[in-house]
Protein backbone atom coordinates (compact mmCIF):
# COMPACT_ATOMS: atom_id res chain seq x y z
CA UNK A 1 0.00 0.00 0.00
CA UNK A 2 1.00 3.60 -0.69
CA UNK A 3 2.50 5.85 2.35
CA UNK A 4 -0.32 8.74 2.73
CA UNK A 5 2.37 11.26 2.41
CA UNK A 6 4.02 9.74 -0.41
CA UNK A 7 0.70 9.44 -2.06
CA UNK A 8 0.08 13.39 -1.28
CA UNK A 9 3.77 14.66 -2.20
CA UNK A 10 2.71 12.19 -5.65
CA UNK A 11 -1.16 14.22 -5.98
CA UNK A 12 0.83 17.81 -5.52
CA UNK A 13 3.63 16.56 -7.99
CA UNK A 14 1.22 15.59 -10.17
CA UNK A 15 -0.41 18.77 -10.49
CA UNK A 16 2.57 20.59 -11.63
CA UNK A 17 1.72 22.09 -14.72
CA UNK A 18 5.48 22.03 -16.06
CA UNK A 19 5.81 18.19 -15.63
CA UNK A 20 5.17 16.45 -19.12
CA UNK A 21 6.36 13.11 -19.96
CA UNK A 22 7.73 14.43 -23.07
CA UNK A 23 10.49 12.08 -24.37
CA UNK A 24 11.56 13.90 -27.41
CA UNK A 25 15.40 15.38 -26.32
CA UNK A 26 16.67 19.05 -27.27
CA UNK A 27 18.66 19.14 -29.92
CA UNK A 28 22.49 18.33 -28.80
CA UNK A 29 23.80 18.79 -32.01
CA UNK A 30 25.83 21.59 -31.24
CA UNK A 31 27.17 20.14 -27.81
CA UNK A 32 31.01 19.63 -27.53
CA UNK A 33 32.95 17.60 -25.73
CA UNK A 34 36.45 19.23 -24.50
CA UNK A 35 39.05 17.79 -22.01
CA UNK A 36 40.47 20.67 -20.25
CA UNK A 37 41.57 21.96 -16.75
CA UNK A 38 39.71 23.66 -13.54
CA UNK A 39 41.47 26.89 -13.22
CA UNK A 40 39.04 28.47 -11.09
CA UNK A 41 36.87 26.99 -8.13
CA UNK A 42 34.73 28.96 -5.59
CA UNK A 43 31.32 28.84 -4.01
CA UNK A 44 30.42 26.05 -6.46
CA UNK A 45 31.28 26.66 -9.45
CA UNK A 46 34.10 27.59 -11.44
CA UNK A 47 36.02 27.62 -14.63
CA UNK A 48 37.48 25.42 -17.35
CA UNK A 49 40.28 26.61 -18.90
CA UNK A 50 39.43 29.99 -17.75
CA UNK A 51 36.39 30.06 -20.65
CA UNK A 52 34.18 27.41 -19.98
CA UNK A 53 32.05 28.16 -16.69
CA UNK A 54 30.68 25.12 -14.34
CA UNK A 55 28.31 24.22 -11.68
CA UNK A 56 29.52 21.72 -9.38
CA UNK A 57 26.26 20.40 -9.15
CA UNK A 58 26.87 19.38 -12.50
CA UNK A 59 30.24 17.46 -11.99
CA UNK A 60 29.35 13.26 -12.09
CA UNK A 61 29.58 10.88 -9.62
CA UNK A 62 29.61 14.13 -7.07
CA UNK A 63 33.85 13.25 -7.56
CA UNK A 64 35.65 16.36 -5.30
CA UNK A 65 36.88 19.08 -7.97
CA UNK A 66 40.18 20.63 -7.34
CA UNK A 67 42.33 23.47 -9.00
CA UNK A 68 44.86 22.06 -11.27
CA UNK A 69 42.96 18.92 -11.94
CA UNK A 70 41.78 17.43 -14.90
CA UNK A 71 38.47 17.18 -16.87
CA UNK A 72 36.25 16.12 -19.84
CA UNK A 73 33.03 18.34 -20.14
CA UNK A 74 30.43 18.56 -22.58
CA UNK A 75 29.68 21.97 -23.45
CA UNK A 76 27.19 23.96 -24.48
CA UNK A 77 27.08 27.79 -26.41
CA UNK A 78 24.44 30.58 -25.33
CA UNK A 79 23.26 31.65 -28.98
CA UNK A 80 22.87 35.41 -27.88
CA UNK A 81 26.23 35.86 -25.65
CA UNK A 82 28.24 33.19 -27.23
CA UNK A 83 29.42 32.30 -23.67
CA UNK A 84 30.63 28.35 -23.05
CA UNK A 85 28.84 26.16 -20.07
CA UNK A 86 29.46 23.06 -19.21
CA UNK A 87 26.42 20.49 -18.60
CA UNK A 88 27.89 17.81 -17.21
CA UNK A 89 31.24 17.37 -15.71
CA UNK A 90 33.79 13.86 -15.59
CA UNK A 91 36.99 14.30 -13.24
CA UNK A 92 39.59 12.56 -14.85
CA UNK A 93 41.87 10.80 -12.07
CA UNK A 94 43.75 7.65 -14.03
CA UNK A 95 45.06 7.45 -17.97
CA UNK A 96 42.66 5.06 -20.35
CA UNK A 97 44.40 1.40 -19.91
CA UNK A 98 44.86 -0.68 -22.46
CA UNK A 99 45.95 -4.40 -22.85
CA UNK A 100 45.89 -3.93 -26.91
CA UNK A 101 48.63 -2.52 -28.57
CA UNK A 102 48.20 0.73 -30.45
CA UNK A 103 49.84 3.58 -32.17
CA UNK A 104 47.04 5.59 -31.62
CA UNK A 105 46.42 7.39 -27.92
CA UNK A 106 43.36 6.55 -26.38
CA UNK A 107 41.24 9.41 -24.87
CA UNK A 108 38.08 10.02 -23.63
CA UNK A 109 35.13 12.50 -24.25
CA UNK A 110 31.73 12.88 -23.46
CA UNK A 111 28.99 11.92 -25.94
CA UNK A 112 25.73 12.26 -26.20
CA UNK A 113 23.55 10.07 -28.49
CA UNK A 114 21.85 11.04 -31.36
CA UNK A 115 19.83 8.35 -32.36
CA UNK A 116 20.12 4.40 -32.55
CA UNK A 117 19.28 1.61 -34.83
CA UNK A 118 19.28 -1.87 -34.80
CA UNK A 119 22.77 -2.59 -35.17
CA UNK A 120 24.76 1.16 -34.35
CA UNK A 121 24.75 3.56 -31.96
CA UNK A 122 25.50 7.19 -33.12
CA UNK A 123 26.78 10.27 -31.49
CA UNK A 124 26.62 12.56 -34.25
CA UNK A 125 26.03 12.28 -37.82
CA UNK A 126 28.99 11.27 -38.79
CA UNK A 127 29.93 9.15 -35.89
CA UNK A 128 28.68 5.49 -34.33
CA UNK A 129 29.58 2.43 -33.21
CA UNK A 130 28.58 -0.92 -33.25
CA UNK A 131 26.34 -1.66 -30.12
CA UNK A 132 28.71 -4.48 -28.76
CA UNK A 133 31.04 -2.12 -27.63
CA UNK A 134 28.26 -0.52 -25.51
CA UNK A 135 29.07 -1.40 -21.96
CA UNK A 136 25.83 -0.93 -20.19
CA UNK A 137 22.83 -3.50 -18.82
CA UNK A 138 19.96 -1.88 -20.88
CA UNK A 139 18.35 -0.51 -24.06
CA UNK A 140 20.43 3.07 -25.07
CA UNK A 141 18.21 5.84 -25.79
CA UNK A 142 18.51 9.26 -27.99
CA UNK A 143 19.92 11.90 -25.00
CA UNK A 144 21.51 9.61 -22.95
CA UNK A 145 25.30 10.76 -22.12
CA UNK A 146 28.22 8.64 -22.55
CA UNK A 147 31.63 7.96 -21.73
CA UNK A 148 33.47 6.89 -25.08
CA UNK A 149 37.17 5.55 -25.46
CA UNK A 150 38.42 6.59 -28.38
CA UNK A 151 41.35 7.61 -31.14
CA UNK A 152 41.57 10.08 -33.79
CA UNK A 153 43.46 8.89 -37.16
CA UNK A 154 46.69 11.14 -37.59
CA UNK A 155 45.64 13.24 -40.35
CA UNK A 156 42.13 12.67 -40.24
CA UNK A 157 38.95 13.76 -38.68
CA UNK A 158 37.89 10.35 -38.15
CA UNK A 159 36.68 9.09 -34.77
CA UNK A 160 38.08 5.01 -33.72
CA UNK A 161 35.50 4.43 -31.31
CA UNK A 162 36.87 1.42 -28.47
CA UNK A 163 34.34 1.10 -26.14
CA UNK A 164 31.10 3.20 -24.59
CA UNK A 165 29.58 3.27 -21.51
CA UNK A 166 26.70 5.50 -18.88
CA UNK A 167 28.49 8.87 -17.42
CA UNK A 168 27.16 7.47 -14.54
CA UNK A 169 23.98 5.42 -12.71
CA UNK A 170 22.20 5.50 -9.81
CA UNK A 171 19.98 3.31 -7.83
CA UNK A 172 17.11 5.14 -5.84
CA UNK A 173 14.99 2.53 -3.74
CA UNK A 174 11.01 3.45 -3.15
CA UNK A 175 10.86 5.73 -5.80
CA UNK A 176 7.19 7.11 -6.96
CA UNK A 177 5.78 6.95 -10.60
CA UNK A 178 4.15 10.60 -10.63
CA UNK A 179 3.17 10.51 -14.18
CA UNK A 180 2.04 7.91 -16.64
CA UNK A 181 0.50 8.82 -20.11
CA UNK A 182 0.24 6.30 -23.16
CA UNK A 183 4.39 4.88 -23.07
CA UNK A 184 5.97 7.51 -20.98
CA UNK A 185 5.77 8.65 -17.94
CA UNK A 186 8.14 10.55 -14.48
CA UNK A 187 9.25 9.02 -11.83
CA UNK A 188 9.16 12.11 -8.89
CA UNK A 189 8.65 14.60 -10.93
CA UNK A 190 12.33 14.91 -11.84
CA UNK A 191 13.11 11.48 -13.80
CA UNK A 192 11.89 10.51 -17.29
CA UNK A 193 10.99 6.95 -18.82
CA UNK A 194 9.80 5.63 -21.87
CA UNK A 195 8.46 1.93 -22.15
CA UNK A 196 10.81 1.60 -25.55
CA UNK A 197 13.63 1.28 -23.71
CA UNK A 198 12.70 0.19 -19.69
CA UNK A 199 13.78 -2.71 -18.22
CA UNK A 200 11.07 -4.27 -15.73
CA UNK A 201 9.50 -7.70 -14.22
CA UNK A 202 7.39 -9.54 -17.18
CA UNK A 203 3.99 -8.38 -16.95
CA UNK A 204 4.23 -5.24 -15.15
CA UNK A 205 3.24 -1.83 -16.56
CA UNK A 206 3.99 1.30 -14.45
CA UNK A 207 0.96 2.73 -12.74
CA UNK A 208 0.38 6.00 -11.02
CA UNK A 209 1.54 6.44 -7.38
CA UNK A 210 3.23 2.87 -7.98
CA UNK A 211 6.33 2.70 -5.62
CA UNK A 212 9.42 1.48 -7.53
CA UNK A 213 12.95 0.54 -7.44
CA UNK A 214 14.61 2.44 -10.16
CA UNK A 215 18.17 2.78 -12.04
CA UNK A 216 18.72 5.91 -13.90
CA UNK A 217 21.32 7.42 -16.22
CA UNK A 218 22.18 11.03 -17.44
CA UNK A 219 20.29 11.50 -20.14
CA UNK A 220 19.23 14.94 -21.80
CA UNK A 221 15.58 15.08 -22.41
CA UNK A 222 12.90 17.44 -22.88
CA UNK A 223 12.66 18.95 -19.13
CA UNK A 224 14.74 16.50 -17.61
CA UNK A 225 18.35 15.21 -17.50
CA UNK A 226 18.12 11.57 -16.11
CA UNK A 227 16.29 8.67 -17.42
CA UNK A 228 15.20 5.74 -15.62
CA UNK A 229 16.56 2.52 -17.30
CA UNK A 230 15.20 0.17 -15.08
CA UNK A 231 11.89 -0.36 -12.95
CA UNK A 232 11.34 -2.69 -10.38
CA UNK A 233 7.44 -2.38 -8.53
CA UNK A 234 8.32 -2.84 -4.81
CA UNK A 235 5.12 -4.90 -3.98
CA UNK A 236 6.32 -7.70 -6.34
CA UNK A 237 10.05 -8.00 -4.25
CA UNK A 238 8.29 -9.33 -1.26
């Protein structure tokens, strides 16, 4: 049975005008992935490479931040003051390792995906990768961020893509479903999912007020930036 107050934080939720299970993403065409260093930090946020401005907020796996250290961002540009933010942050702590011999470097970069199809994954329209070298335990979606491996070909734009996997999950136990319409739906108010790509016990569909044990991922999406990825009703665990 619901909790009465979780039931009433779900009715108020739920009335929120601005939540809409709207799974169509913003465009990220134009977002960039840089490595670069934190050469300011205060009051939290700071700077990249004394250009690129950051919310720690926005800095994954809530990894401390230092002066000095080094980091991949994906960035965005404001159209009207041309000014660089990041919206998401990795700290970089250890080099890529690699068993395989190569005479290209391996770096890595933030990605976000642009679409997928039954074989490929892409992150731009030039760019994809076979989904084998996907390293994550469900269905990849269009918006969902990425850490890639990869190498550039001396002398060439092209990307060698070695491997792909989540910017980072999280597991949040008794969860509430606060919106369910047709094949998407929120999970409190702040977490998008779409039945195309959810991973859940055979015969369950998500209900409203339904607590549930959920997995998310970064993921940029129309009003929200994490995606659930897995669903798990609590009243079918016991």
């Amino acid at each position: 049975m619901l909790n009465p107050l979780r039931k009433v934080s779900a009715i108020v939720q739920k009335s929120n005008p601005e939540e809409k299970p709207q799974g169509q993403p913003q465009d990220n065409t134009k977002l960039k992935s840089i490595e670069g260093v934190v050469t300011t930090l205060c009051n939290g946020h700071g700077w990249i490479n004394e250009s690129i401005f950051f919310s720690t907020n926005e800095v994954s796996d809530k990894a401390p931040v230092s002066v000095g250290g080094s980091v991949t961002a994906l960035v965005e540009e404001d159209d009207i003051t041309n000014t660089l933010k990041a919206i998401k942050v990795k700290v970089m702590t250890d080099p890529v390792e690699s068993t395989e011999p190569s005479k290209f470097d391996r770096r890595l970069c933030i990605r976000c995906i642009t679409s997928v199809t039954q074989d490929s994954i892409y992150i731009s329209k030039d760019a994809s990768f076979p989904k084998h070298l996907f390293n994550g335990e469900f269905v990849p979606f269009k918006g969902d961020l990425l850490l890639v491996e990869y190498a550039m070909d001396p002398g060439s734009s092209k990307m060698t893509i070695y491997s792909a996997s989540p910017l980072h999950t999280q597991n949040i136990d008794d969860a509430c479903v606060t919106n369910f319409d047709g094949r998407t739906g929120v999970v409190e108010a702040t977490m998008f999912f779409t039945l195309d790509s959810l991973y859940t016990l055979p015969g369950y569909t998500p209900g409203l007020y339904d607590l549930v044990n959920v997995v998310v991922v970064n993921s940029i999406q129309a009003h929200y930036s994490h995606r659930v990825v897995s669903m798990i009703p609590v009243e079918m665990l016991y």
